[in-house]
PDB file of N, CA and C in Angstrom:
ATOM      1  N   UNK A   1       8.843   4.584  17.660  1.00  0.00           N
ATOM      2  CA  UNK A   1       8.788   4.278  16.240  1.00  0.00           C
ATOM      3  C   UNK A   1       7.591   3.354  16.004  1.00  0.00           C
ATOM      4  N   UNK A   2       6.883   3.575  15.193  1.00  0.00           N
ATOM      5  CA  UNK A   2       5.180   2.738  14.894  1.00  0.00           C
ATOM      6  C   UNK A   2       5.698   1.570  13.499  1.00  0.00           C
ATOM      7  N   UNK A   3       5.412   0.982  13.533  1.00  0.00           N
ATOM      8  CA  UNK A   3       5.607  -0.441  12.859  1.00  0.00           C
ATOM      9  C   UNK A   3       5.631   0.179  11.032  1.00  0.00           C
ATOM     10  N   UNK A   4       5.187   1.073  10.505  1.00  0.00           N
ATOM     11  CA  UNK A   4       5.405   1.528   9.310  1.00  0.00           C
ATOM     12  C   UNK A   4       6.830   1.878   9.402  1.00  0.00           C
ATOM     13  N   UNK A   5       7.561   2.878  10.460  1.00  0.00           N
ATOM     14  CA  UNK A   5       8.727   3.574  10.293  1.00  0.00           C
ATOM     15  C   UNK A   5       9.613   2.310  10.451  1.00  0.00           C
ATOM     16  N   UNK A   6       9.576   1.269  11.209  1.00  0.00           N
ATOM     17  CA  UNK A   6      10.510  -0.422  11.158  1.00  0.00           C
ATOM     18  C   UNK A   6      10.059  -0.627   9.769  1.00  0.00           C
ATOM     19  N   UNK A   7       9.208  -0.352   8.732  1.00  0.00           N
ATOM     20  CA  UNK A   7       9.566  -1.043   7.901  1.00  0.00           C
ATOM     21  C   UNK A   7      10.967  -0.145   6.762  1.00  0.00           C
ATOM     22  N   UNK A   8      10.785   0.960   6.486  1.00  0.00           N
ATOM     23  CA  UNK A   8      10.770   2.143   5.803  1.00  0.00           C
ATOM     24  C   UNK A   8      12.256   2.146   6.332  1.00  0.00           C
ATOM     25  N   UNK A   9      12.424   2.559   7.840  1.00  0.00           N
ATOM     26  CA  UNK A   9      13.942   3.179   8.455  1.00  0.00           C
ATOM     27  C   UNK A   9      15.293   2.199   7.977  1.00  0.00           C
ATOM     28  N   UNK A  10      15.110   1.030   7.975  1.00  0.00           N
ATOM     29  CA  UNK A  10      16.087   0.223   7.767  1.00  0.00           C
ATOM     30  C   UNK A  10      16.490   0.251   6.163  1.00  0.00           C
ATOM     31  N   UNK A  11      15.739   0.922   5.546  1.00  0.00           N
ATOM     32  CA  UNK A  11      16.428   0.720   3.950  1.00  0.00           C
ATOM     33  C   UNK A  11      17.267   2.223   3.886  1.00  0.00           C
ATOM     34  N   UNK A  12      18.161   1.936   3.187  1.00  0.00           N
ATOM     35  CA  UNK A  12      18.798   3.321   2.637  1.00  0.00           C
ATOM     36  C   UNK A  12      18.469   4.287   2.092  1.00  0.00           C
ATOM     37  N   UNK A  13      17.985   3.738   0.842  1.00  0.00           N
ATOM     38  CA  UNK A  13      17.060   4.963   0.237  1.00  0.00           C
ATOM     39  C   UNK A  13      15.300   4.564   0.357  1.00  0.00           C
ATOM     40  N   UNK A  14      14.401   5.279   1.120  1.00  0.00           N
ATOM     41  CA  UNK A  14      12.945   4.667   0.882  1.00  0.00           C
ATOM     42  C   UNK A  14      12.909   4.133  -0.626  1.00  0.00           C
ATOM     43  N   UNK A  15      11.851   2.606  -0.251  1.00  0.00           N
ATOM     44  CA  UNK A  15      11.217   2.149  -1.491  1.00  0.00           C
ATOM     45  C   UNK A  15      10.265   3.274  -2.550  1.00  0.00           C
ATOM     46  N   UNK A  16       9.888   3.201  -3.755  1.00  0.00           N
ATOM     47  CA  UNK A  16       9.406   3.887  -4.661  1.00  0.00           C
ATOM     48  C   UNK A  16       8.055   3.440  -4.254  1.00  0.00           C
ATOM     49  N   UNK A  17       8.104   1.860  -3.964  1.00  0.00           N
ATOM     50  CA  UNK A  17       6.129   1.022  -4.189  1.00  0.00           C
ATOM     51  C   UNK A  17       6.395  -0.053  -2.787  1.00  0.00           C
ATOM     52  N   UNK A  18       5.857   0.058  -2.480  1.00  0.00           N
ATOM     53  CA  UNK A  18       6.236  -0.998  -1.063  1.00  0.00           C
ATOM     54  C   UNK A  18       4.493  -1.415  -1.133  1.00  0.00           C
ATOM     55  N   UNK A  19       4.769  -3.155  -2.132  1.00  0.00           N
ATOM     56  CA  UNK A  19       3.097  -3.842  -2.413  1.00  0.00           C
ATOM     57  C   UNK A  19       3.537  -4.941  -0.954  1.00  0.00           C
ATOM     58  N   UNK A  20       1.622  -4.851  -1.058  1.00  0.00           N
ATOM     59  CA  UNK A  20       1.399  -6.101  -0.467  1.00  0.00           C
ATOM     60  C   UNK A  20       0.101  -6.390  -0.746  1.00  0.00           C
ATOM     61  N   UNK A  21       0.063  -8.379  -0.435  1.00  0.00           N
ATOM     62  CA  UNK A  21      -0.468  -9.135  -0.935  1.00  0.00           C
ATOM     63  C   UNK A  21      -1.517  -9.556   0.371  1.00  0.00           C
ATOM     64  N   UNK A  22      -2.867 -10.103  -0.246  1.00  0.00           N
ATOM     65  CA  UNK A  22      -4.101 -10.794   0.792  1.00  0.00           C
ATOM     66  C   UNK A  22      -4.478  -9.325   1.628  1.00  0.00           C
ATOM     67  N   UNK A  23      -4.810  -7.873   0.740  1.00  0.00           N
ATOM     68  CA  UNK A  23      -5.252  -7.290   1.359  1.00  0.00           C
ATOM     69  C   UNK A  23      -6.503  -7.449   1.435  1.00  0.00           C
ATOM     70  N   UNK A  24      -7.450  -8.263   0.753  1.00  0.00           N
ATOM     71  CA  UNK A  24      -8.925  -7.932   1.398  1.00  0.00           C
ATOM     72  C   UNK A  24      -9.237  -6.634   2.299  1.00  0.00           C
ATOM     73  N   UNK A  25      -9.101  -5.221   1.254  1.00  0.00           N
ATOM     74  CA  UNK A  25     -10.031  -4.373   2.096  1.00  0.00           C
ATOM     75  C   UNK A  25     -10.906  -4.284   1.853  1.00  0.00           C
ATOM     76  N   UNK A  26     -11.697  -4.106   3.010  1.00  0.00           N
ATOM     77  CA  UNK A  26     -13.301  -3.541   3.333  1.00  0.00           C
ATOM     78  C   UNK A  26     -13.870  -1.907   3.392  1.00  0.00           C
ATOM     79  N   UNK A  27     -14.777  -1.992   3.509  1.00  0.00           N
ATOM     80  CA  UNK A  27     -15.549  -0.449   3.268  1.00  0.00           C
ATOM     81  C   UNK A  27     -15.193  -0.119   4.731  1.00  0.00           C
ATOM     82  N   UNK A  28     -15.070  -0.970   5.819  1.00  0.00           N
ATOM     83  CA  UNK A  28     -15.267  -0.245   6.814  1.00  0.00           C
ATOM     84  C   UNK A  28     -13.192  -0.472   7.366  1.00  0.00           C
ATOM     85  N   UNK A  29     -12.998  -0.762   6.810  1.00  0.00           N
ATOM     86  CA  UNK A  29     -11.244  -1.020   6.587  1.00  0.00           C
ATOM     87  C   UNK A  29     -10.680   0.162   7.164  1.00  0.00           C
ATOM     88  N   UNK A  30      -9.954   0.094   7.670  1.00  0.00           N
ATOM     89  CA  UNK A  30      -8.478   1.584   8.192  1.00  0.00           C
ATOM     90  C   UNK A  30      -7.495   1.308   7.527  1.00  0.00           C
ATOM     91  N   UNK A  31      -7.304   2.350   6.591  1.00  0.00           N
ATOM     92  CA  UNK A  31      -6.111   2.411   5.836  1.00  0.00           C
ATOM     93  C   UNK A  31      -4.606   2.830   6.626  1.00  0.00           C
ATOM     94  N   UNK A  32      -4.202   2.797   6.947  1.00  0.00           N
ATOM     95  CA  UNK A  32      -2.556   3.112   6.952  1.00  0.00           C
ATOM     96  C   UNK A  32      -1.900   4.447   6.340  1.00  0.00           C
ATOM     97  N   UNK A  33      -1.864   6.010   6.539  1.00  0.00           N
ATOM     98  CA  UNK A  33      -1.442   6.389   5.800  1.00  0.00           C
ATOM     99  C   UNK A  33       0.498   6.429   6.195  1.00  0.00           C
ATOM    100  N   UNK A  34       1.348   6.500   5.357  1.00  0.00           N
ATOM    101  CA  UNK A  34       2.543   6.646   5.259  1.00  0.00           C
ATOM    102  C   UNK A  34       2.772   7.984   4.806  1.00  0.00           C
ATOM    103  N   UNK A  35       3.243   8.947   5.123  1.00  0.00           N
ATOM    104  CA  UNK A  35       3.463   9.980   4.861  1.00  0.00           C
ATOM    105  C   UNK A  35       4.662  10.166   3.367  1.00  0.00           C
ATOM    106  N   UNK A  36       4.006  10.626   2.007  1.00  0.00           N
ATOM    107  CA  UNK A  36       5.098  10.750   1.212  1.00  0.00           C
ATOM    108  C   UNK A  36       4.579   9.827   0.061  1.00  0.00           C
ATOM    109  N   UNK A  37       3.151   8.855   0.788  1.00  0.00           N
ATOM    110  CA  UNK A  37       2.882   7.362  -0.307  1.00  0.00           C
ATOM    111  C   UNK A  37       1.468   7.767  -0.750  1.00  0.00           C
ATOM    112  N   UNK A  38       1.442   7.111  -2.052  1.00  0.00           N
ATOM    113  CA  UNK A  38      -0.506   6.948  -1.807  1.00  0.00           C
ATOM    114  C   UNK A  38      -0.605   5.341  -1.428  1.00  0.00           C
ATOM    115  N   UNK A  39      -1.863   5.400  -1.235  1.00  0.00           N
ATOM    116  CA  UNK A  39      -2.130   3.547  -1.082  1.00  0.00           C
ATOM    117  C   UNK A  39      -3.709   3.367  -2.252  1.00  0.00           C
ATOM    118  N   UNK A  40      -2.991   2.483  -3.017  1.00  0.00           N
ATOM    119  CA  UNK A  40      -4.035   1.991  -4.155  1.00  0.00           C
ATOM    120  C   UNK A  40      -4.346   0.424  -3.582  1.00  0.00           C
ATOM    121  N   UNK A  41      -5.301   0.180  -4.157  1.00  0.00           N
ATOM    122  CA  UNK A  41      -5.715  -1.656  -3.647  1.00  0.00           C
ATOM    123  C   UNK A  41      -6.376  -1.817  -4.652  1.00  0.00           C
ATOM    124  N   UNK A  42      -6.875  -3.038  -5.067  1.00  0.00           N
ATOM    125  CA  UNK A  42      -7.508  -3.910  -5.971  1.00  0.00           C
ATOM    126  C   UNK A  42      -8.089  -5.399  -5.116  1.00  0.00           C
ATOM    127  N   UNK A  43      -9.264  -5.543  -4.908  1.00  0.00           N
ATOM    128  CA  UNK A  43      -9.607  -6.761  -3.864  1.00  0.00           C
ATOM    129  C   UNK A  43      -9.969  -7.853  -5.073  1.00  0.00           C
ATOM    130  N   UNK A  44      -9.858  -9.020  -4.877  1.00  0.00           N
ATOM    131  CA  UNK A  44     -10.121 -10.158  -5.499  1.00  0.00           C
ATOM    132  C   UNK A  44     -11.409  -9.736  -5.557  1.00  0.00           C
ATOM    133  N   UNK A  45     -11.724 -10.996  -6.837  1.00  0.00           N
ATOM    134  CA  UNK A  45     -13.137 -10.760  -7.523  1.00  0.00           C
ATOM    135  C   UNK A  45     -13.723 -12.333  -6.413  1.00  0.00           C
ATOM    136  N   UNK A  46     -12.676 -12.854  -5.940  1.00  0.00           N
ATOM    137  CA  UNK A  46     -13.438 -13.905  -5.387  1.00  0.00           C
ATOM    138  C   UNK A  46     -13.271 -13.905  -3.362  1.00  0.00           C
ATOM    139  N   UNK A  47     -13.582 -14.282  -2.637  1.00  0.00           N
ATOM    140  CA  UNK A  47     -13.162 -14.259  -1.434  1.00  0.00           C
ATOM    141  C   UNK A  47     -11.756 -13.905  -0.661  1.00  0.00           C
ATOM    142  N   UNK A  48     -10.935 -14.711  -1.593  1.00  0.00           N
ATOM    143  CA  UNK A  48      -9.383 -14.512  -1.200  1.00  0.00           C
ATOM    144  C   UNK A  48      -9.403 -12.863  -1.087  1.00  0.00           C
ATOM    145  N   UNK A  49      -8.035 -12.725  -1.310  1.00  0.00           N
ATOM    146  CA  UNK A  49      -7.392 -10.937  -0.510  1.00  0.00           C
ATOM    147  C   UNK A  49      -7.548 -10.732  -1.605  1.00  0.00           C
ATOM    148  N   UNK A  50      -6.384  -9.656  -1.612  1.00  0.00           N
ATOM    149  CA  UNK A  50      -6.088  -8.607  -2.950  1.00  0.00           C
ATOM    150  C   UNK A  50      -5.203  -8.078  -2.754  1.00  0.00           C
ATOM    151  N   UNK A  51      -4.807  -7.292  -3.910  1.00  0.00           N
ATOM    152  CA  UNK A  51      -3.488  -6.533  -3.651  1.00  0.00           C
ATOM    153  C   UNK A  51      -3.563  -5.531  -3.073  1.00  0.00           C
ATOM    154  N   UNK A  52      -2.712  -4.705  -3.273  1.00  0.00           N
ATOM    155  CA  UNK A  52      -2.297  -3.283  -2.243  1.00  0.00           C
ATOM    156  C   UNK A  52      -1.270  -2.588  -2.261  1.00  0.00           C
ATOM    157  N   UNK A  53      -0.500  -1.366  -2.572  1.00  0.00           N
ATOM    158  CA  UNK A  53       0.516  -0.753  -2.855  1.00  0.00           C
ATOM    159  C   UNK A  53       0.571   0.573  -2.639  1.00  0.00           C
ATOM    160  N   UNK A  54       1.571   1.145  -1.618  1.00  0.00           N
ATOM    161  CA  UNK A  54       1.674   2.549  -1.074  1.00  0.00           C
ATOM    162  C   UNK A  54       3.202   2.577  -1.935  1.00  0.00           C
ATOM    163  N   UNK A  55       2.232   3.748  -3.345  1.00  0.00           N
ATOM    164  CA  UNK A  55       3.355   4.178  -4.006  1.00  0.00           C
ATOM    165  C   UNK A  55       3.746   5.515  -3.833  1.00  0.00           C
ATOM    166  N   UNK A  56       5.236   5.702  -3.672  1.00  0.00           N
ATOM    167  CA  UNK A  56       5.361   7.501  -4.167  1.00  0.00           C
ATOM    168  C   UNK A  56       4.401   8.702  -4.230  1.00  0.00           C
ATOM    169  N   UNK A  57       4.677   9.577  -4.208  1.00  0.00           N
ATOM    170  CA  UNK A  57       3.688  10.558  -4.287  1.00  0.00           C
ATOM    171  C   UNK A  57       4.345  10.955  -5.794  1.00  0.00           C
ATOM    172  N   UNK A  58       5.481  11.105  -5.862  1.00  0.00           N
ATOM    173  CA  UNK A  58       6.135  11.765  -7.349  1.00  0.00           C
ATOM    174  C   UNK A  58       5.880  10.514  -8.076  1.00  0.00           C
ATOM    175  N   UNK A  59       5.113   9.369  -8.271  1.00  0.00           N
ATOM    176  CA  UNK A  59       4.710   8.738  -9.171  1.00  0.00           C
ATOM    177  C   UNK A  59       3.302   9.462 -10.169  1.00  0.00           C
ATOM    178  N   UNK A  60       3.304   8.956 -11.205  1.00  0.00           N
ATOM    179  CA  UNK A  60       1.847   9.384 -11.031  1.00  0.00           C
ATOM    180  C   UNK A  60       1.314   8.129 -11.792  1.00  0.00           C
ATOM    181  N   UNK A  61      -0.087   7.336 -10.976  1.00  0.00           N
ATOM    182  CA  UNK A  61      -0.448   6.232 -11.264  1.00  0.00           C
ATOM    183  C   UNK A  61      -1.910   6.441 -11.867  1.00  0.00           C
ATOM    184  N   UNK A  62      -2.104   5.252 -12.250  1.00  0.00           N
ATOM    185  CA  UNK A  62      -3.823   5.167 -12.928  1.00  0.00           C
ATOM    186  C   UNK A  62      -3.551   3.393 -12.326  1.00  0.00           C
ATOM    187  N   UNK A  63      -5.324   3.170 -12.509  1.00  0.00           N
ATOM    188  CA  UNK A  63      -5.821   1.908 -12.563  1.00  0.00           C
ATOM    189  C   UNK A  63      -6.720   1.279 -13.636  1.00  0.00           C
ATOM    190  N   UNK A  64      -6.508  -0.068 -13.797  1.00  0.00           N
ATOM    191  CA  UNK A  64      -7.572  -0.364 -14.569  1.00  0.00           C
ATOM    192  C   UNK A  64      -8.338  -1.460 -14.339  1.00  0.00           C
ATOM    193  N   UNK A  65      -9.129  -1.980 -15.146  1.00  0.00           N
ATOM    194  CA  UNK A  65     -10.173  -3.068 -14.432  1.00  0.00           C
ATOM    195  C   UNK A  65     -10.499  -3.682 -15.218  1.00  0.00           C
TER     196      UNK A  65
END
């Protein structure tokens, strides 16, 4: 089991958005895929991280800026 399925296996029904916080990704970054999710991010405008969220696939999302 790879450290995505420990997060995912222990809930009953999978999460819809499973965010996380201080992503600082980079261009040269490895994303994570989860099978079933997309993964959206938003990086701080200043040094600190950014957000990050592998939502649903039956969502359907937009971003804005």
């Amino acid at each position: 089991m790879d450290k995505h399925e420990e997060i995912i296996t222990p809930c009953s029904k999978p999460p819809d958005i499973i965010a996380l916080s201080e992503t600082r990704i980079k261009e040269t970054s490895i994303i994570a895929t989860l099978p079933g999710y997309n993964f959206i991010n938003k990086n701080s405008q200043t040094q600190a991280g950014g957000l990050g969220a592998y939502i649903k696939n039956n969502f359907e999302v937009s971003t804005t800026t």
